[in-house]
Protein backbone atom coordinates (compact mmCIF):
# COMPACT_ATOMS: atom_id res chain seq x y z
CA UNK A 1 321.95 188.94 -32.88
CA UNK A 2 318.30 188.88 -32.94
CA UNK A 3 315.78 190.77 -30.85
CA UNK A 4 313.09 188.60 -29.64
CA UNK A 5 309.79 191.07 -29.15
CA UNK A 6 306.99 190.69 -27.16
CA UNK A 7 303.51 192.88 -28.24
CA UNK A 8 301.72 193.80 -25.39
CA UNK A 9 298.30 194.46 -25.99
CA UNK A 10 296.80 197.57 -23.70
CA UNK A 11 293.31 198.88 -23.88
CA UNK A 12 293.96 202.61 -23.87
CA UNK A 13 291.32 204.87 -22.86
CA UNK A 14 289.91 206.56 -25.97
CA UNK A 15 287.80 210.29 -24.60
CA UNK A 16 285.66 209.73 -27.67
CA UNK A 17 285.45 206.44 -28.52
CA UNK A 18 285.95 204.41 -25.10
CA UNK A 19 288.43 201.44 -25.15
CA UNK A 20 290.76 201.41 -27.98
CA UNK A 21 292.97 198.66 -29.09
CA UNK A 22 296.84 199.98 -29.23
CA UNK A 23 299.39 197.61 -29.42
CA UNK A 24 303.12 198.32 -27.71
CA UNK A 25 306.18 196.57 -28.17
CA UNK A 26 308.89 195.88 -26.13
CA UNK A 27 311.80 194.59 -26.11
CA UNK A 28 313.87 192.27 -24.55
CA UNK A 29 317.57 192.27 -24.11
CA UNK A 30 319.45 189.33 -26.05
CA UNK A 31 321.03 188.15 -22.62
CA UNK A 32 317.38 187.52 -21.10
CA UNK A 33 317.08 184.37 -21.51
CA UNK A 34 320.20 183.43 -20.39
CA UNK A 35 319.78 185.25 -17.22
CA UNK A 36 316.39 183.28 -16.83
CA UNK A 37 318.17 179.94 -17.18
CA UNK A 38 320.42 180.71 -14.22
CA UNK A 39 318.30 181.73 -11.79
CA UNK A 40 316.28 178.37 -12.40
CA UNK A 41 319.14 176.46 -12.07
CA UNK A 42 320.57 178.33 -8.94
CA UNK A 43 316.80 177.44 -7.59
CA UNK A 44 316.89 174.24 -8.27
CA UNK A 45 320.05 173.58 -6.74
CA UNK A 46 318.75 174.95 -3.40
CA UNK A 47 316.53 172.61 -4.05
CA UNK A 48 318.84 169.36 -4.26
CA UNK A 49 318.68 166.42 -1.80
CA UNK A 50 319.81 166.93 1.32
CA UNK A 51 322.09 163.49 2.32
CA UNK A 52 321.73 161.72 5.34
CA UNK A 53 324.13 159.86 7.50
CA UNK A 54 322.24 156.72 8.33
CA UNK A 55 324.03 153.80 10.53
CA UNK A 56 323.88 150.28 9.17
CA UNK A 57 321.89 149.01 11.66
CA UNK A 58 319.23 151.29 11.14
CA UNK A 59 319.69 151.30 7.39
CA UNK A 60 319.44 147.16 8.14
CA UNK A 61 316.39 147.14 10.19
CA UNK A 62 314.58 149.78 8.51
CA UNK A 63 315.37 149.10 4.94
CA UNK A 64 312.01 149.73 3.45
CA UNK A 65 311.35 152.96 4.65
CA UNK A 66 314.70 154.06 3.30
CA UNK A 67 314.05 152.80 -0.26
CA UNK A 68 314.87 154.77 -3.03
CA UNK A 69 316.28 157.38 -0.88
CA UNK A 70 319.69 159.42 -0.67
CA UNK A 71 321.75 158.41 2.03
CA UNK A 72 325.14 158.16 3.40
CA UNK A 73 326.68 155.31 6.24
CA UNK A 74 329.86 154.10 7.53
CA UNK A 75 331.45 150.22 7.41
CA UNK A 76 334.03 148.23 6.56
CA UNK A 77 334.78 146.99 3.02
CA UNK A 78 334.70 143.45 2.75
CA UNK A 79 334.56 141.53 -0.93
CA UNK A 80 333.99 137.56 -1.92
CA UNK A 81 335.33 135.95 -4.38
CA UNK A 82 332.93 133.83 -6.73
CA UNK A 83 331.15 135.82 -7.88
CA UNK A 84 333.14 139.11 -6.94
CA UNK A 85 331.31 141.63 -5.17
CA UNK A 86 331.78 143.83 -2.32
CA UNK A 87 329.88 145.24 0.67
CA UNK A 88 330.53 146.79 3.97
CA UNK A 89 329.60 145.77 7.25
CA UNK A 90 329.58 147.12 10.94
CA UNK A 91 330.84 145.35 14.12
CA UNK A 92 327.57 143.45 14.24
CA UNK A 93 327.20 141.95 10.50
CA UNK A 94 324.91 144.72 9.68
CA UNK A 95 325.72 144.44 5.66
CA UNK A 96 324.44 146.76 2.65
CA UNK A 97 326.22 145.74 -1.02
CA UNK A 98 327.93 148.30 -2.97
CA UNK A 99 327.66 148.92 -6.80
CA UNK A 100 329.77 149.40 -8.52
CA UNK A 101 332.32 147.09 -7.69
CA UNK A 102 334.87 149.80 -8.93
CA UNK A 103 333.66 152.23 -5.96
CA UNK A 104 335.32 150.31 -3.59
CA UNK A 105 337.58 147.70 -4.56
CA UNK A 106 340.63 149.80 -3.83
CA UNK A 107 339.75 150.14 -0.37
CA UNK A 108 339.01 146.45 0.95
CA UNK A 109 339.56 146.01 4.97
CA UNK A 110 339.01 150.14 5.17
CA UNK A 111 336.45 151.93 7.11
CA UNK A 112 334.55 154.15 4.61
CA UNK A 113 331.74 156.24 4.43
CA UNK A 114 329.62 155.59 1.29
CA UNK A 115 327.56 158.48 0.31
CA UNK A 116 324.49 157.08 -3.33
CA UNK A 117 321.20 156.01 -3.89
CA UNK A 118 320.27 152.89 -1.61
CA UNK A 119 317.96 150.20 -2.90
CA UNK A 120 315.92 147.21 -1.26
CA UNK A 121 314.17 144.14 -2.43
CA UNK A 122 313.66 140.93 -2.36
CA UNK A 123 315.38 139.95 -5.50
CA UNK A 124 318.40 142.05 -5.65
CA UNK A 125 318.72 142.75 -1.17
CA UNK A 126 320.29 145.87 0.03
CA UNK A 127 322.23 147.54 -2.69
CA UNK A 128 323.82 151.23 -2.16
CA UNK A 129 324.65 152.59 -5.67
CA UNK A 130 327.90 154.65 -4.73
CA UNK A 131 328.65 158.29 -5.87
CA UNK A 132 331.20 158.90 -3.14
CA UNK A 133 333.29 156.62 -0.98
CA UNK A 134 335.38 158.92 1.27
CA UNK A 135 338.49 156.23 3.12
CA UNK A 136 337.65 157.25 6.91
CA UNK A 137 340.65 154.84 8.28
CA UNK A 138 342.06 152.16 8.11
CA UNK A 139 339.59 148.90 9.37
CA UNK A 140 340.57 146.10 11.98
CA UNK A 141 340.98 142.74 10.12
């Protein structure tokens, strides 16, 4: 296995001569780097997104200043037909699509909480890209 060196350079003091230039090696162990790599990653992980639980209504009336963000909320899945899709919905109609379609499609008429990236615009509406759908119980058709 190869030993990776680093020169150092030090200016030693010389009695006769003043500064001197006296290289020193040193070397590194072979498992360095490796050891380097996971302390980044364990800092970057305390560094992850924290996820937020946000209520539909909220999510609803304040959709712009949740763009782009990580988020969690709670509804009902409901689905249509032509074309399929599916979204869930609170008590009051509050609505936010799900993609993909796959996320949820098992669990149409259950309450869910739906944990992903959420999205808002003009073109495409409220979308919540799903990463995890947890069934919370069973919803009131």
């Amino acid at each position: 296995m190869p030993v990776h060196a680093i020169v150092i350079v030090s200016f030693m003091r010389d009695r006769t001569m003043g500064y001197a230039y006296q290289p020193e090696t040193v070397t590194r162990h072979p498992f360095s780097r490796v050891l380097s790599a996971l302390v980044a990653l364990a800092l970057l992980g305390a560094c992850s997104e924290t996820i937020t639980d946000i209520p539909l209504a909220t999510l609803v009336a304040q959709q712009a200043g949740y763009n782009g963000q990580a988020l969690a909320t709670t509804g009902i899945v409901r689905t249509f037909d032509v074309p399929r899709h599916y979204w869930i919905e609170d008590d009051d109609l509050n609505r936010v699509a799900i993609e993909p379609d796959e996320a949820v499609s098992d669990y149409v008429g259950e309450r869910v909480r739906v944990t992903g990236h959420f999205r808002a615009d003009r073109e495409t509406g409220r979308v919540l890209e799903a990463t995890e759908v947890t069934v919370l119980d069973t919803g009131a058709d």
